[in-house]
Protein backbone atom coordinates (compact mmCIF):
# COMPACT_ATOMS: atom_id res chain seq x y z
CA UNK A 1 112.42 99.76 87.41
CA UNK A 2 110.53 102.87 86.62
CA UNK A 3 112.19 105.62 88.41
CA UNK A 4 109.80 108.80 89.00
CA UNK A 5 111.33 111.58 91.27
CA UNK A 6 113.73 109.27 93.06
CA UNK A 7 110.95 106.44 93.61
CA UNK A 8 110.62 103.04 91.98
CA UNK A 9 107.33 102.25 90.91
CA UNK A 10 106.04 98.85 90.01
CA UNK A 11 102.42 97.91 89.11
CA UNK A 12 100.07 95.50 91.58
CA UNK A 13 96.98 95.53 89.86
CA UNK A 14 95.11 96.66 86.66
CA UNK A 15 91.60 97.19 87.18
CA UNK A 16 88.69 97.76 84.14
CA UNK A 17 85.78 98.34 86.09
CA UNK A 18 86.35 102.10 87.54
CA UNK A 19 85.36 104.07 84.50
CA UNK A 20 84.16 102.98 80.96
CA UNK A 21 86.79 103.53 78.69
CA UNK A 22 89.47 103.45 81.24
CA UNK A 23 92.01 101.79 83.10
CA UNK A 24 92.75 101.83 86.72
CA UNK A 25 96.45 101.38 87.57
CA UNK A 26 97.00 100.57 91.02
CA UNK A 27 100.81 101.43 91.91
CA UNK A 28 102.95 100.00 94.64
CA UNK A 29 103.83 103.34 96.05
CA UNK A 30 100.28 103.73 96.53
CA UNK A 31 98.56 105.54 94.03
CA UNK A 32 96.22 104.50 91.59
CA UNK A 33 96.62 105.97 87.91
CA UNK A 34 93.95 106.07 85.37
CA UNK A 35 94.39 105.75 81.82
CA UNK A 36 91.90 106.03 78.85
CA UNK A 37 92.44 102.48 76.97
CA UNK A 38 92.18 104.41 73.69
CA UNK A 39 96.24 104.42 74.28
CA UNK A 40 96.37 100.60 73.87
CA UNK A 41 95.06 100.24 70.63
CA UNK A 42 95.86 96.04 71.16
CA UNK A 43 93.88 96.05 74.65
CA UNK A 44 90.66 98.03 73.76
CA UNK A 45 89.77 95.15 70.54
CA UNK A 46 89.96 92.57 73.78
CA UNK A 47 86.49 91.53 74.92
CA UNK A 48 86.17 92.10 78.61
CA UNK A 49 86.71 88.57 79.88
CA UNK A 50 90.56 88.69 77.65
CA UNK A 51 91.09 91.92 79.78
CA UNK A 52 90.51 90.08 82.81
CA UNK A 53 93.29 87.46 81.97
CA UNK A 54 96.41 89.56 82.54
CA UNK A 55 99.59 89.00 83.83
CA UNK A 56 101.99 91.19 85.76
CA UNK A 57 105.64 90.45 85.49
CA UNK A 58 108.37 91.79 88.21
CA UNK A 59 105.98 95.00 89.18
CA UNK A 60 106.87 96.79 85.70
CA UNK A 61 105.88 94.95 82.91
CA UNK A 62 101.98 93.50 82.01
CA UNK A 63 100.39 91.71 79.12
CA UNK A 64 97.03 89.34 78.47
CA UNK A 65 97.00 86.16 77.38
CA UNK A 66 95.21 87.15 74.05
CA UNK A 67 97.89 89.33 72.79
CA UNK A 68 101.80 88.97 72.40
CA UNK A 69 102.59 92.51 73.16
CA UNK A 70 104.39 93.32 76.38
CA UNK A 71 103.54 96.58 77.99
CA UNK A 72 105.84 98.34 80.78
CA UNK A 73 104.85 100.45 83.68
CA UNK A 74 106.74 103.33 81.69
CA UNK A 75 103.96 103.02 78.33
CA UNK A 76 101.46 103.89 81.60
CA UNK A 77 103.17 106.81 83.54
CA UNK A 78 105.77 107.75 80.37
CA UNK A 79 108.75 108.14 82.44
């Protein structure tokens, strides 16, 4: 697990709607984290509908079904 300042962090949900040109993060400590998609070079070529189709794996690691590359909660918050 990610630890940040004594607290493991996992991710519940990835959301593409809140901003253009963003990702929403949702956290299970609570907060929500949003990153410009620009640093996923892999996820911005996705249409919108291949966004949609990701998985989360044990709270720290995420990928889509239309790419092989396995992103961790620490590519997100760079812990």
């Amino acid at each position: 697990m990610c630890k940040y300042q004594d607290t493991s962090i996992g991710i519940k949900k990835i959301d593409f709607s809140m901003k253009r040109g963003y990702m929403a993060f949702y956290l299970t400590d609570g907060r929500i984290v949003i990153v410009p998609i620009s640093m996923f070079p892999e996820i911005k070529r996705l249409s919108r509908v291949q966004r949609e189709d990701y998985i989360i794996m044990d709270d720290q690691y995420f990928s889509f079904d239309a790419i092989s590359k396995i992103y961790s909660v620490k590519d997100v918050l760079s812990c």
